[in-house]
N, C-alpha and C. Protein backbone atom coordinates (compact mmCIF):
# COMPACT_ATOMS: atom_id res chain seq x y z
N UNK A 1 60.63 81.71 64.21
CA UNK A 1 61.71 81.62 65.16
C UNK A 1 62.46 80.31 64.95
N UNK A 2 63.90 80.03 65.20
CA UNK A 2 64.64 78.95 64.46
C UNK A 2 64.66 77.91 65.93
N UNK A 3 64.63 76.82 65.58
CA UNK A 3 64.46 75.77 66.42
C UNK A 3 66.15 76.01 66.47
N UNK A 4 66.83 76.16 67.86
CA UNK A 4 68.25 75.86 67.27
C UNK A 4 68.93 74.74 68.27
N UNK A 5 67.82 73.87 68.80
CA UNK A 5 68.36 72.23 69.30
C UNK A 5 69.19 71.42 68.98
N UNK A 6 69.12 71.52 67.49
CA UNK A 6 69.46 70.65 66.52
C UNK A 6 71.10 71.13 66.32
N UNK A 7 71.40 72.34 66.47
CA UNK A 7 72.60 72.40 66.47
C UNK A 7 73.79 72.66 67.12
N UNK A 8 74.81 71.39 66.63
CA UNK A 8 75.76 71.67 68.02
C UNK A 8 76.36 72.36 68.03
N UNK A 9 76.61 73.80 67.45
CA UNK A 9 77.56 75.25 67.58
C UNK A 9 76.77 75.97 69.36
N UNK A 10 75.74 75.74 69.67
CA UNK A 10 74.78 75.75 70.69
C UNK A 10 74.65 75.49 71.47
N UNK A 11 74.22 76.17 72.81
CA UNK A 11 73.29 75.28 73.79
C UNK A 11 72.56 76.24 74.64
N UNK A 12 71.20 75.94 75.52
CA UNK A 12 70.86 76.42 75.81
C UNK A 12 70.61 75.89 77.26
N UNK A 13 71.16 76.88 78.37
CA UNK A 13 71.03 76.01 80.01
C UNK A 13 70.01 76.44 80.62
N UNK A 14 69.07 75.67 81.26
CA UNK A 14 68.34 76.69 82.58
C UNK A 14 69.82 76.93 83.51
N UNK A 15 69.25 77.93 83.66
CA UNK A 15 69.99 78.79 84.56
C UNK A 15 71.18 79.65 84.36
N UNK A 16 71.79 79.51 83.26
CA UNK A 16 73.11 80.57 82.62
C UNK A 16 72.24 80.83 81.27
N UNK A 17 72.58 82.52 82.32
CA UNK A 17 71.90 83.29 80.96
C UNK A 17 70.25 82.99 80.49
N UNK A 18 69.64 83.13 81.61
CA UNK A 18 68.04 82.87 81.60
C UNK A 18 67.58 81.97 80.60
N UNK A 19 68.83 81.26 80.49
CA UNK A 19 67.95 79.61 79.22
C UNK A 19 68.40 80.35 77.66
N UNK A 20 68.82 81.69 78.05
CA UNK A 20 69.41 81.90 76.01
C UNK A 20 70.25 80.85 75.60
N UNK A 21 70.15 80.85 73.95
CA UNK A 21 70.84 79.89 73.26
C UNK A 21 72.27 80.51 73.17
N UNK A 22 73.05 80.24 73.73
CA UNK A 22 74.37 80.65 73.79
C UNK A 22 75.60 80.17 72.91
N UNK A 23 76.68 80.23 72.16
CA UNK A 23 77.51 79.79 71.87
C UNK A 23 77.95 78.35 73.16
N UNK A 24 78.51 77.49 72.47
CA UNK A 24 78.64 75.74 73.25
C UNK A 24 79.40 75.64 74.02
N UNK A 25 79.59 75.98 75.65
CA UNK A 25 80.36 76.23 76.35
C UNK A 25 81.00 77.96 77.11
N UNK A 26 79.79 78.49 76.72
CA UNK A 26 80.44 79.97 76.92
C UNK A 26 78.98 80.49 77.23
N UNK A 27 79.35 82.08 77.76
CA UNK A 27 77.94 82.78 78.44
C UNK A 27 77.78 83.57 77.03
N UNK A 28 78.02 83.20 75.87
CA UNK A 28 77.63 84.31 74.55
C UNK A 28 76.59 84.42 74.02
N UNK A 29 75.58 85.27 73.84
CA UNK A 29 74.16 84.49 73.27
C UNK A 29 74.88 84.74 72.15
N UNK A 30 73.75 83.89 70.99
CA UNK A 30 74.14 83.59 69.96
C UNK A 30 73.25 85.33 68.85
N UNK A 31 72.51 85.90 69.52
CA UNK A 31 71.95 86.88 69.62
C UNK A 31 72.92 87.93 69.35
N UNK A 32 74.39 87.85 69.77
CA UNK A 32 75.69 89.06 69.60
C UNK A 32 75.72 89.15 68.52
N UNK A 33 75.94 87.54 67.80
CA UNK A 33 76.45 87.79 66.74
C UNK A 33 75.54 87.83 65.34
N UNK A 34 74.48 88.12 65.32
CA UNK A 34 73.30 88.64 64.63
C UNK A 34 73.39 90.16 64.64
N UNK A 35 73.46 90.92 66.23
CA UNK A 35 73.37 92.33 66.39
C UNK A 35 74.58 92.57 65.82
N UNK A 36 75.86 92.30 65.95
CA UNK A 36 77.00 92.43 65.07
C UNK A 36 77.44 92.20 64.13
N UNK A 37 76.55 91.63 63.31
CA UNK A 37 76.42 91.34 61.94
C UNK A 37 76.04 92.22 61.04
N UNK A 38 74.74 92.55 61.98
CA UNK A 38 73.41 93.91 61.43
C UNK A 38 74.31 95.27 61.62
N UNK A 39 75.11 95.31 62.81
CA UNK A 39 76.19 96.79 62.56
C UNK A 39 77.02 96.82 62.01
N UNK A 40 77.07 95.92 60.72
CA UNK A 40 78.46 95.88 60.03
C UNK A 40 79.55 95.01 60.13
N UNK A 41 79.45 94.44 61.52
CA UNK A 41 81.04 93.63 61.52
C UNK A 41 80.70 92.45 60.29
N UNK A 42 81.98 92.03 60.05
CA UNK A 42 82.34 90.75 59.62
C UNK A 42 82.59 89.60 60.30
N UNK A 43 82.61 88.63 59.84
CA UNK A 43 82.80 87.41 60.44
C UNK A 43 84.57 87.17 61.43
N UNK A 44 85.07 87.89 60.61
CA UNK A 44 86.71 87.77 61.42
C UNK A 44 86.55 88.94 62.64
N UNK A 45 85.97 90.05 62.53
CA UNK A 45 85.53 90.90 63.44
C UNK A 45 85.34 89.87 64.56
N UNK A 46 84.30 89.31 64.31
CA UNK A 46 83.17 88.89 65.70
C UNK A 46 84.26 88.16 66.16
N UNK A 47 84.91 87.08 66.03
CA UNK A 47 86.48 86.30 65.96
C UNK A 47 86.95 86.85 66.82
N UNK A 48 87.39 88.10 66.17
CA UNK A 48 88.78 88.72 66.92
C UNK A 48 88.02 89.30 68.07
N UNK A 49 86.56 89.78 68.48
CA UNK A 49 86.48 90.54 69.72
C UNK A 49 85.69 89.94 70.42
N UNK A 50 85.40 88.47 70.33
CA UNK A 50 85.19 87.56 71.17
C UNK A 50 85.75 85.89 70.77
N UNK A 51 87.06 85.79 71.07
CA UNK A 51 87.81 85.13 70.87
C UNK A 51 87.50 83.93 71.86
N UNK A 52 86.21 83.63 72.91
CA UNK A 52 86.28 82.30 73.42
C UNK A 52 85.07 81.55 72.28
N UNK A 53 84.95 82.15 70.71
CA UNK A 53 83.83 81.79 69.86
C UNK A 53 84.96 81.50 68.75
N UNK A 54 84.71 79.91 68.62
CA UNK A 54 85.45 80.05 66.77
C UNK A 54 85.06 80.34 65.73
N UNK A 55 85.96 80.22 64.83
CA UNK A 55 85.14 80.60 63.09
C UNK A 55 84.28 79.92 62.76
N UNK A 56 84.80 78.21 63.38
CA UNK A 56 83.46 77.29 62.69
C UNK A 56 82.45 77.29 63.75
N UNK A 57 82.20 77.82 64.67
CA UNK A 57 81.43 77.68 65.46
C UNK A 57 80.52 78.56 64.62
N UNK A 58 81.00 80.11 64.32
CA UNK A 58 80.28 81.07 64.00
C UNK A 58 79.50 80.46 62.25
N UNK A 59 80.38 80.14 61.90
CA UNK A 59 80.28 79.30 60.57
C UNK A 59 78.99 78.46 60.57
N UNK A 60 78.92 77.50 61.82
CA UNK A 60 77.88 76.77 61.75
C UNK A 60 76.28 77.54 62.09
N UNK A 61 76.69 78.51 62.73
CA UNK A 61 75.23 78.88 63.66
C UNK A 61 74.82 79.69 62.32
N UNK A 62 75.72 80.20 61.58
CA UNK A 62 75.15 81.03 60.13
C UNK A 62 74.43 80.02 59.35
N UNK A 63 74.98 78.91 59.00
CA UNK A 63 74.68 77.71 58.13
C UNK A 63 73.52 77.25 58.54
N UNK A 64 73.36 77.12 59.81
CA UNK A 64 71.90 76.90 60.63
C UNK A 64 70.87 77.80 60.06
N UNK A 65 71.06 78.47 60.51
CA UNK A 65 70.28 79.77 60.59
C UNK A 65 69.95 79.74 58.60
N UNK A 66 69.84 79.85 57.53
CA UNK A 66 69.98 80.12 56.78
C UNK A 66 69.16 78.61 56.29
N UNK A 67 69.89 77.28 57.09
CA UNK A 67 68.86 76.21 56.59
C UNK A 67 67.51 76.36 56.99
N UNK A 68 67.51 77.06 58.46
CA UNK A 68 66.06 77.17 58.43
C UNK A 68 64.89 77.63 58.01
N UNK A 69 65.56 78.67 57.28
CA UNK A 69 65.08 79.78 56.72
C UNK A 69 64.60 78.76 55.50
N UNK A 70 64.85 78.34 55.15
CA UNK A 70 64.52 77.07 53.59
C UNK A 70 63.48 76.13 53.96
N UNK A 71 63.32 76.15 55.39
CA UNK A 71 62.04 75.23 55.56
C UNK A 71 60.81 75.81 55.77
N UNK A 72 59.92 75.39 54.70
CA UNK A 72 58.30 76.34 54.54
C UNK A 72 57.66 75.99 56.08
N UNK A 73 56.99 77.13 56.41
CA UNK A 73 56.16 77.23 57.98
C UNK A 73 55.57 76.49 57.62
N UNK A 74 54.66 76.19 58.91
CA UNK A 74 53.58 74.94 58.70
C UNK A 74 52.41 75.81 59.08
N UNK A 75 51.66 75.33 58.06
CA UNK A 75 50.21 76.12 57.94
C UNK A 75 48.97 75.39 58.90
């Protein structure tokens, strides 16, 4: 599971949105844009049909996501 503290495309509140990691300033989990990824959309998709999320926002949480994936579990 990705630590995603570390990045500021993010945040996660008690209390909006039961503590999900949400896009930075908005009720979006960051969770949409994984499930809308996996059904096909594209990156300008997700853009255009939730427009309070930018490109580099989306840009970064991919970039995240992908560094973490590069760091070996700890045994």
């Amino acid at each position: 599971m990705t630590d995603w503290s570390k990045c500021s495309a993010v945040e996660s509140v008690p209390g909006r949105m039961s503590g999900a990691w949400v896009f930075k300033d908005t009720r979006l989990p960051i969770s949409a844009l994984f499930d809308n990824l996996a059904g096909g959309a594209t990156i300008d998709d997700f853009v255009d049909w939730f427009p309070v999320v930018t490109k580099e926002q989306v840009v970064e949480v991919l970039e995240y996501e992908v560094a973490s994936l590069q760091v070996p579990a700890p045994r």
